[in-house]
N, C-alpha and C. Protein backbone atom coordinates (compact mmCIF):
# COMPACT_ATOMS: atom_id res chain seq x y z
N UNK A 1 -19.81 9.95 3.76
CA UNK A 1 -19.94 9.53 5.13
C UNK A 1 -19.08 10.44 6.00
N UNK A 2 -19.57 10.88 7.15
CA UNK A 2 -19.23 11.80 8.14
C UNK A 2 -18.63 11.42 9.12
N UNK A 3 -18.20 11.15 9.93
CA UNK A 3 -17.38 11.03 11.61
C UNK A 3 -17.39 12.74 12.41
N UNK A 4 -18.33 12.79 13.04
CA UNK A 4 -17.85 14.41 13.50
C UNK A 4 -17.25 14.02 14.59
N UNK A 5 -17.14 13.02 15.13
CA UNK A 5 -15.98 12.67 16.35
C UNK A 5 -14.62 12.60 15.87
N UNK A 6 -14.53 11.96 14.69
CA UNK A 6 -13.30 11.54 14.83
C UNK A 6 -12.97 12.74 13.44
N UNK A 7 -13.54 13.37 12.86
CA UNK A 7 -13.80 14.15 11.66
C UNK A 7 -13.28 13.29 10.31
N UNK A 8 -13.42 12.08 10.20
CA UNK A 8 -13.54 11.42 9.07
C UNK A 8 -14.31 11.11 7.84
N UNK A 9 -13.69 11.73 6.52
CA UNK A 9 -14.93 12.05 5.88
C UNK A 9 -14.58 11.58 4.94
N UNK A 10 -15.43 10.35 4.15
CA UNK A 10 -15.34 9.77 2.58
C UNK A 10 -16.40 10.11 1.74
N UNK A 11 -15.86 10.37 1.06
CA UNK A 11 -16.94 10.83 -0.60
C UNK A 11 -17.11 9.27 -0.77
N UNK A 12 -18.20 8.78 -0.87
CA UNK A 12 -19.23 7.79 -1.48
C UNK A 12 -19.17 7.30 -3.11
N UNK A 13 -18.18 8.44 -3.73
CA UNK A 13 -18.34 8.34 -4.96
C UNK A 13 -17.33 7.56 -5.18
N UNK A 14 -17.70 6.36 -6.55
CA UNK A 14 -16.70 5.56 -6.97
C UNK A 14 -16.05 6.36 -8.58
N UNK A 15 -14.93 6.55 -8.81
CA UNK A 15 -14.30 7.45 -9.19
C UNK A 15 -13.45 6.51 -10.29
N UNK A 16 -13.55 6.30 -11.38
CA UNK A 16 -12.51 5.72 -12.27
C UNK A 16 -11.64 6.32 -12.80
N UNK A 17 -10.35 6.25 -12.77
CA UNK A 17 -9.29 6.81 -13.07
C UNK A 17 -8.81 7.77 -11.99
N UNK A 18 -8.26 9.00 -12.21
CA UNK A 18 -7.42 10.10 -11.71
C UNK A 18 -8.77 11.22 -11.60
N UNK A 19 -8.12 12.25 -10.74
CA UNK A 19 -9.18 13.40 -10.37
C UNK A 19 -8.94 13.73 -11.55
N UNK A 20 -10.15 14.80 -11.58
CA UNK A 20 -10.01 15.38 -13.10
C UNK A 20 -9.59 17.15 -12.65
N UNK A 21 -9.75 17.61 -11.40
CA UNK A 21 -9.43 18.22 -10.61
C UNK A 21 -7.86 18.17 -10.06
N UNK A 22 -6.66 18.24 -10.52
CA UNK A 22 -5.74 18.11 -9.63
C UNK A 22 -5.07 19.18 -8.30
N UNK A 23 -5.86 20.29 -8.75
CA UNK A 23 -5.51 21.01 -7.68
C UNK A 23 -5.45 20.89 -5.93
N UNK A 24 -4.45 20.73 -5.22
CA UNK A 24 -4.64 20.55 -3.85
C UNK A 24 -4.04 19.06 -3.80
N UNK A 25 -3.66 18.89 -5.11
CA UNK A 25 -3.16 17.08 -4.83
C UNK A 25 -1.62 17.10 -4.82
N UNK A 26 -1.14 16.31 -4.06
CA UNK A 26 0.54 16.27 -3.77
C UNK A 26 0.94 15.83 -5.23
N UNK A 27 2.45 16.71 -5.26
CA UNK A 27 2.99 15.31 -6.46
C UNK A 27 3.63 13.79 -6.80
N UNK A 28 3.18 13.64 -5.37
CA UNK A 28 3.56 12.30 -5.77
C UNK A 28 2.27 11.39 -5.82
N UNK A 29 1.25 12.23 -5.39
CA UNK A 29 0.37 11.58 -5.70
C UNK A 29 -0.16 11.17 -7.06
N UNK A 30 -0.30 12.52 -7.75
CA UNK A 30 -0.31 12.82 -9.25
C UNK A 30 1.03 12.04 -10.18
N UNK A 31 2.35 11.56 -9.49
CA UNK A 31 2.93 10.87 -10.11
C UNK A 31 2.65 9.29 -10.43
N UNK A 32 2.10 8.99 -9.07
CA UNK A 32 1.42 7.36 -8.94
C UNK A 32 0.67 7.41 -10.55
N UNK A 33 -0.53 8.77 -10.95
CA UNK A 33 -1.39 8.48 -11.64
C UNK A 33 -1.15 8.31 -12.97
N UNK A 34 0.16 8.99 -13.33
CA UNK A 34 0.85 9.03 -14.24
C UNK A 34 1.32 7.80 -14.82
N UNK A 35 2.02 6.88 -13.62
CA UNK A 35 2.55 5.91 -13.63
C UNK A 35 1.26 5.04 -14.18
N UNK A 36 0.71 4.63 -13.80
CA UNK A 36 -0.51 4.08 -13.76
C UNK A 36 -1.33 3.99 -14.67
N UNK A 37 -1.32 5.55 -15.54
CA UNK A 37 -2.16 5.82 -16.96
C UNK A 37 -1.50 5.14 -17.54
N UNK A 38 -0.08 5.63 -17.50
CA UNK A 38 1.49 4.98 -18.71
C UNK A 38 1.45 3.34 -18.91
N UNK A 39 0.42 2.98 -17.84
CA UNK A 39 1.04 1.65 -17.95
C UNK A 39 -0.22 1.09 -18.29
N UNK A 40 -1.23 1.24 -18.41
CA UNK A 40 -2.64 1.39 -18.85
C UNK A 40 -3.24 0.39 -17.90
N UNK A 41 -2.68 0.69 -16.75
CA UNK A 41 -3.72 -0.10 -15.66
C UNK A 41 -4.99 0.98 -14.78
N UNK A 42 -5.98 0.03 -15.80
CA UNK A 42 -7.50 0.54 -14.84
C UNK A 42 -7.01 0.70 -13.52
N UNK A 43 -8.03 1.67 -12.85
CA UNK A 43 -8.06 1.68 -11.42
C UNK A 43 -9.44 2.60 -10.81
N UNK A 44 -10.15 2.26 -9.69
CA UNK A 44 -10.83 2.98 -9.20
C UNK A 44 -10.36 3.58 -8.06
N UNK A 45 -11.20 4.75 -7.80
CA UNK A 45 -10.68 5.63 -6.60
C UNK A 45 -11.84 6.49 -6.22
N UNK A 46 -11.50 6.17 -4.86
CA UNK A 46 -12.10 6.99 -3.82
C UNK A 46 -11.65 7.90 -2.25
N UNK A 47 -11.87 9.19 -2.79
CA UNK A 47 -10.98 9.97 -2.11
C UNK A 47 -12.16 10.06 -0.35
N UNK A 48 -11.11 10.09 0.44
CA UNK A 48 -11.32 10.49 1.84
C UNK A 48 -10.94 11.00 2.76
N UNK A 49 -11.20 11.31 4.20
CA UNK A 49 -10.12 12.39 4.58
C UNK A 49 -8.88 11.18 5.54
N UNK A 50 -8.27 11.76 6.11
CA UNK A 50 -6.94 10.17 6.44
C UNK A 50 -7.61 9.81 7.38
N UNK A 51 -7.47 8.62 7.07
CA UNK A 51 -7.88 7.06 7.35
C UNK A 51 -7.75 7.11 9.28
N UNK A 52 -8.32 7.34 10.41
CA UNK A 52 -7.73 7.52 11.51
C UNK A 52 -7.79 5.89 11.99
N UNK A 53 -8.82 5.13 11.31
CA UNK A 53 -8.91 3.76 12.13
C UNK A 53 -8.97 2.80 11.52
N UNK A 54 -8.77 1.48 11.60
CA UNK A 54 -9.10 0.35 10.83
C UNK A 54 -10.73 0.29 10.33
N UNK A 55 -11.72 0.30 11.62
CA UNK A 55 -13.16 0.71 11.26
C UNK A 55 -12.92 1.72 9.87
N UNK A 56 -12.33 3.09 9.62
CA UNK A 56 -12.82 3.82 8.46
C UNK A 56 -11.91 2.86 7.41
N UNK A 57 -10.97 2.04 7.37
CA UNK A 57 -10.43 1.58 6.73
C UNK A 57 -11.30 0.18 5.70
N UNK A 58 -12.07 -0.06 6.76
CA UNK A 58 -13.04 -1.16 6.48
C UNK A 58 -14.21 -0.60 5.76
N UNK A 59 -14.65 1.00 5.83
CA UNK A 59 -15.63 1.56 5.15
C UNK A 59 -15.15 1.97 4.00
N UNK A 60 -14.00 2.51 3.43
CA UNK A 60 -13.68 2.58 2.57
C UNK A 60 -13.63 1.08 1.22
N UNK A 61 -13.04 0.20 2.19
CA UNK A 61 -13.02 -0.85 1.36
C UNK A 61 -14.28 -1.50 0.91
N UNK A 62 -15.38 -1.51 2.01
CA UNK A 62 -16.33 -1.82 1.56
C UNK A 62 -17.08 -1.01 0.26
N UNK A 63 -16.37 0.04 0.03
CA UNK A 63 -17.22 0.47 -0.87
C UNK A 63 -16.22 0.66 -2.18
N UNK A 64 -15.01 0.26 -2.29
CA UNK A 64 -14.41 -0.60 -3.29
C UNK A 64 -14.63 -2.22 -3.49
N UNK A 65 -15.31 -3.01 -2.51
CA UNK A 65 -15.51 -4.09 -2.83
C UNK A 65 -14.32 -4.70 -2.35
N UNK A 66 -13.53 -4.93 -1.70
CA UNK A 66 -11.97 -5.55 -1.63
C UNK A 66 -11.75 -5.46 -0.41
N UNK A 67 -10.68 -6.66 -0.28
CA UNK A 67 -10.39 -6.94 1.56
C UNK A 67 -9.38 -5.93 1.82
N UNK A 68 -9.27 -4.97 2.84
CA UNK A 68 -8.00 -4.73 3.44
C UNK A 68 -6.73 -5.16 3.21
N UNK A 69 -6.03 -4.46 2.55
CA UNK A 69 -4.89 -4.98 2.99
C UNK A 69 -3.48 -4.33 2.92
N UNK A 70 -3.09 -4.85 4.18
CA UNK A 70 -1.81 -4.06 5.13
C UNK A 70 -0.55 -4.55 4.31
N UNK A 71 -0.33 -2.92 4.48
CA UNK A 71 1.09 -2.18 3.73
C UNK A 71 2.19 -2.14 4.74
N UNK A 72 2.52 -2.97 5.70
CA UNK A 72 3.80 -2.82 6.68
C UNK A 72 5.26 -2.62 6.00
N UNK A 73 5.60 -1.35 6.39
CA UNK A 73 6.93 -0.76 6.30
C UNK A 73 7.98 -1.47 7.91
N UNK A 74 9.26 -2.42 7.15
CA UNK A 74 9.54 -2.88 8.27
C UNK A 74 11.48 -2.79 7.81
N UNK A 75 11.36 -2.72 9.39
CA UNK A 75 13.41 -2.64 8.75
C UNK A 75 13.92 -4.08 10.01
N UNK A 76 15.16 -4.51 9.65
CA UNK A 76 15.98 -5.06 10.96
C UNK A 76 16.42 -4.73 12.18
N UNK A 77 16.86 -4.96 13.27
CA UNK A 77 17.38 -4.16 14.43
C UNK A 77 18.74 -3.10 13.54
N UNK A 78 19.38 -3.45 12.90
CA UNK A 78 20.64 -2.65 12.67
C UNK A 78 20.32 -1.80 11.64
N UNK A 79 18.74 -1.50 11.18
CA UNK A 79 18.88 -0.57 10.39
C UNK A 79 19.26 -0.88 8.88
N UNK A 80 19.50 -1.55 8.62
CA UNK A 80 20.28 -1.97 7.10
C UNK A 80 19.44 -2.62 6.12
N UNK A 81 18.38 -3.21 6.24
CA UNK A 81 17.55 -3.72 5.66
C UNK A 81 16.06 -3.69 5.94
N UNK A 82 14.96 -3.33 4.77
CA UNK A 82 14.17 -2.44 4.85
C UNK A 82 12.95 -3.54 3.68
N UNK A 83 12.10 -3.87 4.60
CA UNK A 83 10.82 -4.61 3.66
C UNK A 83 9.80 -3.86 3.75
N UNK A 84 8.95 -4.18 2.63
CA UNK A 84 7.86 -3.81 2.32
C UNK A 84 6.60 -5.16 2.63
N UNK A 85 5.45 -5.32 3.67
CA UNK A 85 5.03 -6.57 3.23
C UNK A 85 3.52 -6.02 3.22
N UNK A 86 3.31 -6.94 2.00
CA UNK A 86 1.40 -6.88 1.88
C UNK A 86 1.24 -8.42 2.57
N UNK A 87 0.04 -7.60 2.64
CA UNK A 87 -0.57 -9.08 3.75
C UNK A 87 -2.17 -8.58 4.28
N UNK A 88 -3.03 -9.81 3.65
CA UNK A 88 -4.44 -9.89 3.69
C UNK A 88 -4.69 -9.12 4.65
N UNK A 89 -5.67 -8.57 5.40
CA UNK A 89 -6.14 -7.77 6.49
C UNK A 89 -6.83 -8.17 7.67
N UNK A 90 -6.83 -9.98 7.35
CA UNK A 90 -7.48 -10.78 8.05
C UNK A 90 -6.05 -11.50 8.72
N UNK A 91 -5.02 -11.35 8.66
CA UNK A 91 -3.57 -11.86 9.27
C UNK A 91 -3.20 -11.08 9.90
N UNK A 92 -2.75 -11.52 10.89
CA UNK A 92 -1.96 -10.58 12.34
C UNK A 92 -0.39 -10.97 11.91
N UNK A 93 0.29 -9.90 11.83
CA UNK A 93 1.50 -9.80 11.64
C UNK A 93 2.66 -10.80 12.36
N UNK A 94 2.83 -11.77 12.75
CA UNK A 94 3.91 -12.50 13.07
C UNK A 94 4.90 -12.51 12.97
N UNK A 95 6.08 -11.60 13.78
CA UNK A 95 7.35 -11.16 13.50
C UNK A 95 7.96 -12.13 13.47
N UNK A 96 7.97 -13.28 14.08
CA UNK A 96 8.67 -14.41 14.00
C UNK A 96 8.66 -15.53 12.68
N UNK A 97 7.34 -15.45 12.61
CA UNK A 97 7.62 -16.43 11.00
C UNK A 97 7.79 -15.63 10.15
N UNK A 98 7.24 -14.74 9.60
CA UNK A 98 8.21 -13.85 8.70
C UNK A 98 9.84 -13.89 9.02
N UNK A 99 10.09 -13.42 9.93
CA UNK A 99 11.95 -13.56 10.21
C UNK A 99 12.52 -14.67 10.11
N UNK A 100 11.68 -15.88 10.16
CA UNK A 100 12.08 -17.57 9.76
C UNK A 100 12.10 -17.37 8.22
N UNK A 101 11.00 -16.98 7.74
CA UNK A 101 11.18 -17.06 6.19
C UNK A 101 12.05 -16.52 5.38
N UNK A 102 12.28 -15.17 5.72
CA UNK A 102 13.19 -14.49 4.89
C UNK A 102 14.89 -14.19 5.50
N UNK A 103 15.26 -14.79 6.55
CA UNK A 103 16.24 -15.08 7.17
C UNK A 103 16.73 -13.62 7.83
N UNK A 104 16.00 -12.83 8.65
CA UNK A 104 16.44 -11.56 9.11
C UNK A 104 15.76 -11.66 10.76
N UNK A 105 16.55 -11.84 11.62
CA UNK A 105 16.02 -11.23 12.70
C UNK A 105 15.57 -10.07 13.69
N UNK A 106 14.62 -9.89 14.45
CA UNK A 106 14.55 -8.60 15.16
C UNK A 106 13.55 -7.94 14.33
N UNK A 107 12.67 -8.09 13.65
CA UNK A 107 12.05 -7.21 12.40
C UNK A 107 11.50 -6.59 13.65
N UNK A 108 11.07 -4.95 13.28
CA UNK A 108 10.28 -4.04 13.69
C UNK A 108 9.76 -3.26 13.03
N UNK A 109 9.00 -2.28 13.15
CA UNK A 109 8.48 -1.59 12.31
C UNK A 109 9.43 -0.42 11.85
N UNK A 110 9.94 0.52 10.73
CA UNK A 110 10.69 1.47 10.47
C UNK A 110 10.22 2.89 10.88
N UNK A 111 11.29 3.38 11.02
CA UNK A 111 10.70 4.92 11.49
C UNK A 111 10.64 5.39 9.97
N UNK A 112 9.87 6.98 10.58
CA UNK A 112 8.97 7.71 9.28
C UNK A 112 10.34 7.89 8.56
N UNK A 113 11.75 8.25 8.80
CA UNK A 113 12.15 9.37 8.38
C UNK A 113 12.64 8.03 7.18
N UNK A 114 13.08 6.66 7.34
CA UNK A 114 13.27 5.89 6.39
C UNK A 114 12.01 5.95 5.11
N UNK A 115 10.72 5.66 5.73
CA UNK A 115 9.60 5.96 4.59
C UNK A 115 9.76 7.17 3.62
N UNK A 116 9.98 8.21 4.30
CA UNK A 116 9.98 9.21 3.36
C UNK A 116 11.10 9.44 2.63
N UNK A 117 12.48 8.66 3.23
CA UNK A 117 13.63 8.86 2.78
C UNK A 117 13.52 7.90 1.09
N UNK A 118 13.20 6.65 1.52
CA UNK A 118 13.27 5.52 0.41
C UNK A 118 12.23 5.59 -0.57
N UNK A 119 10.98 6.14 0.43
CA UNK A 119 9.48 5.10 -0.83
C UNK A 119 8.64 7.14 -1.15
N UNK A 120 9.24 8.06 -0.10
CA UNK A 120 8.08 9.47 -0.57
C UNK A 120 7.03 9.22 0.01
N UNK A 121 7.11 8.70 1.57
CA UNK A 121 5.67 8.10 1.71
C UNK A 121 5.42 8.75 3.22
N UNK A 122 4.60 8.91 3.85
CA UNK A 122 4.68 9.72 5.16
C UNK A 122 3.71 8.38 5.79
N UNK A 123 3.70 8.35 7.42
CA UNK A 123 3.19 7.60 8.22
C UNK A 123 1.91 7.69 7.88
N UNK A 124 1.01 6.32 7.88
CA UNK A 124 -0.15 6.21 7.57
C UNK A 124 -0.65 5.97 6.13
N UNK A 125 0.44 6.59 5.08
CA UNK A 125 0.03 6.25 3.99
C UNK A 125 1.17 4.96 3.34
N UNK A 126 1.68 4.52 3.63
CA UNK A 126 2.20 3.25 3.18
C UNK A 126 1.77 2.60 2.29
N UNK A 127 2.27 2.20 1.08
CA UNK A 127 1.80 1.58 -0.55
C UNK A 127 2.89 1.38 -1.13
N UNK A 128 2.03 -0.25 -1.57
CA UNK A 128 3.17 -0.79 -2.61
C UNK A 128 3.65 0.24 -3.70
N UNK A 129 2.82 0.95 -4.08
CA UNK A 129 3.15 2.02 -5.17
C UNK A 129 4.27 2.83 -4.91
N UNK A 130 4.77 3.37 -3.28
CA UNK A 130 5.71 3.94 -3.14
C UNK A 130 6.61 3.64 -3.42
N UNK A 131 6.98 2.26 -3.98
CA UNK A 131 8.45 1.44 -4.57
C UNK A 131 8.65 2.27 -5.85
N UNK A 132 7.81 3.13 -6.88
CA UNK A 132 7.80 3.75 -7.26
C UNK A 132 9.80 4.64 -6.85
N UNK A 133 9.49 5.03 -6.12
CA UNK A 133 10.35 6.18 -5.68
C UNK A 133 11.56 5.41 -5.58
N UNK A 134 11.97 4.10 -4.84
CA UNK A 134 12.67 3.67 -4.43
C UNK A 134 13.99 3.55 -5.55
N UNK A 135 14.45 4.69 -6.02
CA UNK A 135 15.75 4.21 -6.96
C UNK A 135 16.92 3.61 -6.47
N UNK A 136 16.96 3.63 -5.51
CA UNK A 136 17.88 2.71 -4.74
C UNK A 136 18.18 1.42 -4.44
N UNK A 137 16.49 1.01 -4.56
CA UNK A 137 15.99 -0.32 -4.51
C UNK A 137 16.87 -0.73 -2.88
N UNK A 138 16.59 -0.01 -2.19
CA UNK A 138 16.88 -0.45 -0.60
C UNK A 138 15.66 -1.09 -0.04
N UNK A 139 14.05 -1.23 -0.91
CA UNK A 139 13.51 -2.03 -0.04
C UNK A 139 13.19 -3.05 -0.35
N UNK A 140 12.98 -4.25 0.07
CA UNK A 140 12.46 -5.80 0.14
C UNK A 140 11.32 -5.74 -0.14
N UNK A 141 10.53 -5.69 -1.44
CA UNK A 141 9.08 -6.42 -1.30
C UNK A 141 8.69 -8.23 -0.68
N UNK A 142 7.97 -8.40 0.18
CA UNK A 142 7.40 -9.30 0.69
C UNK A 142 5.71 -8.92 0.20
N UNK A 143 5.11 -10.25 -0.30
CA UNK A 143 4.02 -10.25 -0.84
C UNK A 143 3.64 -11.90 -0.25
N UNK A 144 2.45 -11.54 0.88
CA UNK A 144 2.06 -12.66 1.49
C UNK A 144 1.22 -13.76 0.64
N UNK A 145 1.15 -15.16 0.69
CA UNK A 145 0.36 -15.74 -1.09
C UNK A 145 -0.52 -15.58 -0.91
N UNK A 146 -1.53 -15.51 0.05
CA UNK A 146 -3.15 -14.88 0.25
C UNK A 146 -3.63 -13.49 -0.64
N UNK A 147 -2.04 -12.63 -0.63
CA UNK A 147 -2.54 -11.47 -1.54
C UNK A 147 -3.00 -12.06 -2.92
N UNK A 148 -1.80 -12.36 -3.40
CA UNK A 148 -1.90 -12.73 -5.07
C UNK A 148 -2.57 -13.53 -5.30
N UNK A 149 -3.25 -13.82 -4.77
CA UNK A 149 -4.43 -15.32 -5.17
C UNK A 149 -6.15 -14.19 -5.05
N UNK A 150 -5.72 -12.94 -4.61
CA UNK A 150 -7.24 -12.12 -4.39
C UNK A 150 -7.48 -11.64 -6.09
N UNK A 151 -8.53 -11.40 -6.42
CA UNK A 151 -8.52 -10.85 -7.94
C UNK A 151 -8.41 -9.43 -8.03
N UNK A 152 -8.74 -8.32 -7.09
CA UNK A 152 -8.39 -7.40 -6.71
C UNK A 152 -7.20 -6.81 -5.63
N UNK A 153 -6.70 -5.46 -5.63
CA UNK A 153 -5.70 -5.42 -4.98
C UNK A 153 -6.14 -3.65 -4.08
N UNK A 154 -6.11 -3.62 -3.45
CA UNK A 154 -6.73 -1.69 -2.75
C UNK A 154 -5.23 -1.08 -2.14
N UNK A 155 -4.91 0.29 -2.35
CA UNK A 155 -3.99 0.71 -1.57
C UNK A 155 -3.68 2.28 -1.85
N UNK A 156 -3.20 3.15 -1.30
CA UNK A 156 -3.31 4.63 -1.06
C UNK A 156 -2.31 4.87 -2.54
N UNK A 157 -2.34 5.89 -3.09
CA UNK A 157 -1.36 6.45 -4.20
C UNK A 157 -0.45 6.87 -3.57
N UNK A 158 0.01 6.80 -2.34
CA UNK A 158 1.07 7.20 -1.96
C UNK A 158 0.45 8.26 -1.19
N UNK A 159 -0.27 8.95 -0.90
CA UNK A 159 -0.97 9.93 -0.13
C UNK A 159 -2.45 9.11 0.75
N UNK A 160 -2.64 9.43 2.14
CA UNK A 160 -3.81 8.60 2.24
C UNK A 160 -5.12 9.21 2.49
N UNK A 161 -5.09 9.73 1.60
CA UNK A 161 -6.75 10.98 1.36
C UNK A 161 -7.25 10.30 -0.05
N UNK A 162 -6.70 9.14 -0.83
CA UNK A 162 -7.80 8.17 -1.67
C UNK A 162 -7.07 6.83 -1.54
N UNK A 163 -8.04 6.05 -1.79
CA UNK A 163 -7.74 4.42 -1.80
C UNK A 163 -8.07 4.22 -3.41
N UNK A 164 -7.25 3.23 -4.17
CA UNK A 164 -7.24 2.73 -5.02
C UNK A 164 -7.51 1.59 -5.15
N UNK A 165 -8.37 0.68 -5.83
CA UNK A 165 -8.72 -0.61 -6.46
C UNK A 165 -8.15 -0.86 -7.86
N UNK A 166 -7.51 -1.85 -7.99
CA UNK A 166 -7.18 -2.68 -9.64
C UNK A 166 -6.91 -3.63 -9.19
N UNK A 167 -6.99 -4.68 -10.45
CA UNK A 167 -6.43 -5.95 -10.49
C UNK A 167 -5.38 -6.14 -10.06
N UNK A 168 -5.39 -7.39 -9.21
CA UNK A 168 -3.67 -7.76 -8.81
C UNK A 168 -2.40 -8.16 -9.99
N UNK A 169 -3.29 -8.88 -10.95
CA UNK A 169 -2.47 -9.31 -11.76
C UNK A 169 -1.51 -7.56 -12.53
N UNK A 170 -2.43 -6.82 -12.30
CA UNK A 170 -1.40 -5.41 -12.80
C UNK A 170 -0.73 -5.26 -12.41
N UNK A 171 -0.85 -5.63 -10.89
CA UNK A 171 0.40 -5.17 -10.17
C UNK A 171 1.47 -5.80 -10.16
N UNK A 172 1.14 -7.42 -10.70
CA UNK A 172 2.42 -8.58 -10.05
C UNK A 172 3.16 -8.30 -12.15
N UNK A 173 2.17 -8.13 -12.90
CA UNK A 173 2.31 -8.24 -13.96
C UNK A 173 2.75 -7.32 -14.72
N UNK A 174 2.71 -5.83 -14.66
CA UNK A 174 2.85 -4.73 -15.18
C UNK A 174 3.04 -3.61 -13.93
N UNK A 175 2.95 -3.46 -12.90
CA UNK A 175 3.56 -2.40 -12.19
C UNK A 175 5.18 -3.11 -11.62
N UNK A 176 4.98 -3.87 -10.61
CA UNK A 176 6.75 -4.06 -10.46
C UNK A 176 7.17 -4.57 -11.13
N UNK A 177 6.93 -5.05 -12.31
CA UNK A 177 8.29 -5.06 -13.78
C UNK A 177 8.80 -3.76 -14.09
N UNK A 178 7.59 -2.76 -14.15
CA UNK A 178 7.96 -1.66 -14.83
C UNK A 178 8.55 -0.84 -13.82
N UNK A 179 8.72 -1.06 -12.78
CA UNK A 179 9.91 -0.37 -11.94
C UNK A 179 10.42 -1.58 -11.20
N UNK A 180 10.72 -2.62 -11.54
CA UNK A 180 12.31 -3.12 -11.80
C UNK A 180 11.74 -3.57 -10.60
N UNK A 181 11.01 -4.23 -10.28
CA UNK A 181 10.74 -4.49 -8.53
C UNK A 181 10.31 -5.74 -8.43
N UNK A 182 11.51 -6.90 -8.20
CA UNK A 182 11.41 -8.25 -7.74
C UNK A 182 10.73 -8.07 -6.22
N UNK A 183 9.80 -9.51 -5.88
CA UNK A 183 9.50 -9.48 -4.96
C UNK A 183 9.82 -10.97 -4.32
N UNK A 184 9.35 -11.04 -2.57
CA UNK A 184 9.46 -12.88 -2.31
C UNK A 184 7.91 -13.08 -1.85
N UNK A 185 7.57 -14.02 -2.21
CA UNK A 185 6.47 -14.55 -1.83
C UNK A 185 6.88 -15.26 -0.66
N UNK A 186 6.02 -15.08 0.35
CA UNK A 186 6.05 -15.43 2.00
C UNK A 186 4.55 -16.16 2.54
N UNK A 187 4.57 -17.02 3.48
CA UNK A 187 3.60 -17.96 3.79
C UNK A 187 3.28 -17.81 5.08
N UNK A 188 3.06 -16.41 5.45
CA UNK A 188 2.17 -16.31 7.20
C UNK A 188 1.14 -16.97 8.26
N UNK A 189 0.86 -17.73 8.83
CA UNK A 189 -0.19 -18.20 9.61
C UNK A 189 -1.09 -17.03 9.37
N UNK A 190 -2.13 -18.09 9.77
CA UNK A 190 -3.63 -17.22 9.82
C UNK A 190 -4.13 -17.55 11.48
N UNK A 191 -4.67 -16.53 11.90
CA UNK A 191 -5.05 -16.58 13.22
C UNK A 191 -5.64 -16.28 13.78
């Protein structure tokens, strides 16, 4: 699929596993896949060019089969504390009940230079997978319960030129164990 307006372009093809091609691919992208083989979680993929709108965001997914869903990189007013939240794609972000739940006020969104500092992740491509990187463990996973109740889970390898599909249970079950990554389950309005 083409966009010559907006020049957005997805390959159609559903893709199991890793390119078989890695040339031209970042390494952290190629590290996600690594991670991922190692841990023997299936995954499909479909590469595209970056994502400019929610509309191409919604075409992509449609052709993984799976709802949207938003990767917000968020810190406090003072800088010191740094969440990660998934959350269905059908929920509007509510800074306020989130900040009731997890007891932090002022949430905003983080600047790039924290993303790339903590998770290896540049604006736009935001993924749970980037906890990957996080040896510091400076960020907060927040995982809204609408996610974990989906049977599938979609999200960028850390680069956002492919989207990934697998089971959620890999992720709650075998990816953040295997990098040490407690999370809180959080209860957002729907709206």
């Amino acid at each position: 699929m083409v966009h010559t307006n907006d020049t957005f372009y997805m390959d159609e093809t559903l893709y199991n596993g890793r390119p078989n091609d890695q040339a031209g691919r970042l390494p952290k992208e190629i590290r996600t896949y690594d991670l991922l083989d190692k841990l023997n979680i299936s995954y499909q993929r479909v590469d595209h060019s970056p994502l400019p709108t929610i509309e191409a965001c919604q075409e992509v997914d449609a052709l993984l089969n799976i709802e949207i869903c938003k990767n917000l990189f968020l810190r406090n007013s003072q800088k010191t504390d740094f969440y990660l939240l998934l959350l269905p794609g059908g929920k509007k972000f509510r800074t306020a009940a989130l900040s009731k739940q997890i007891g932090s006020a002022r949430l905003s969104f983080a600047e790039p230079e924290f993303m790339e500092e903590f998770l290896d992740i540049t604006p736009g491509s935001v993924s749970v997978l980037g906890l990957m990187n996080d040896k510091s463990r400076r960020v907060r996973l927040l995982i809204d319960k609408d996610v974990q109740t989906q049977e599938f889970f979609g999200c960028h390898p850390c680069i956002n030129t492919s989207s990934l599909k697998f089971n959620t249970t890999d992720l709650l079950d075998k990816f953040l164990p295997a990098i040490q990554c407690e999370y809180t389950l959080v209860d957002l309005p729907v709206d």
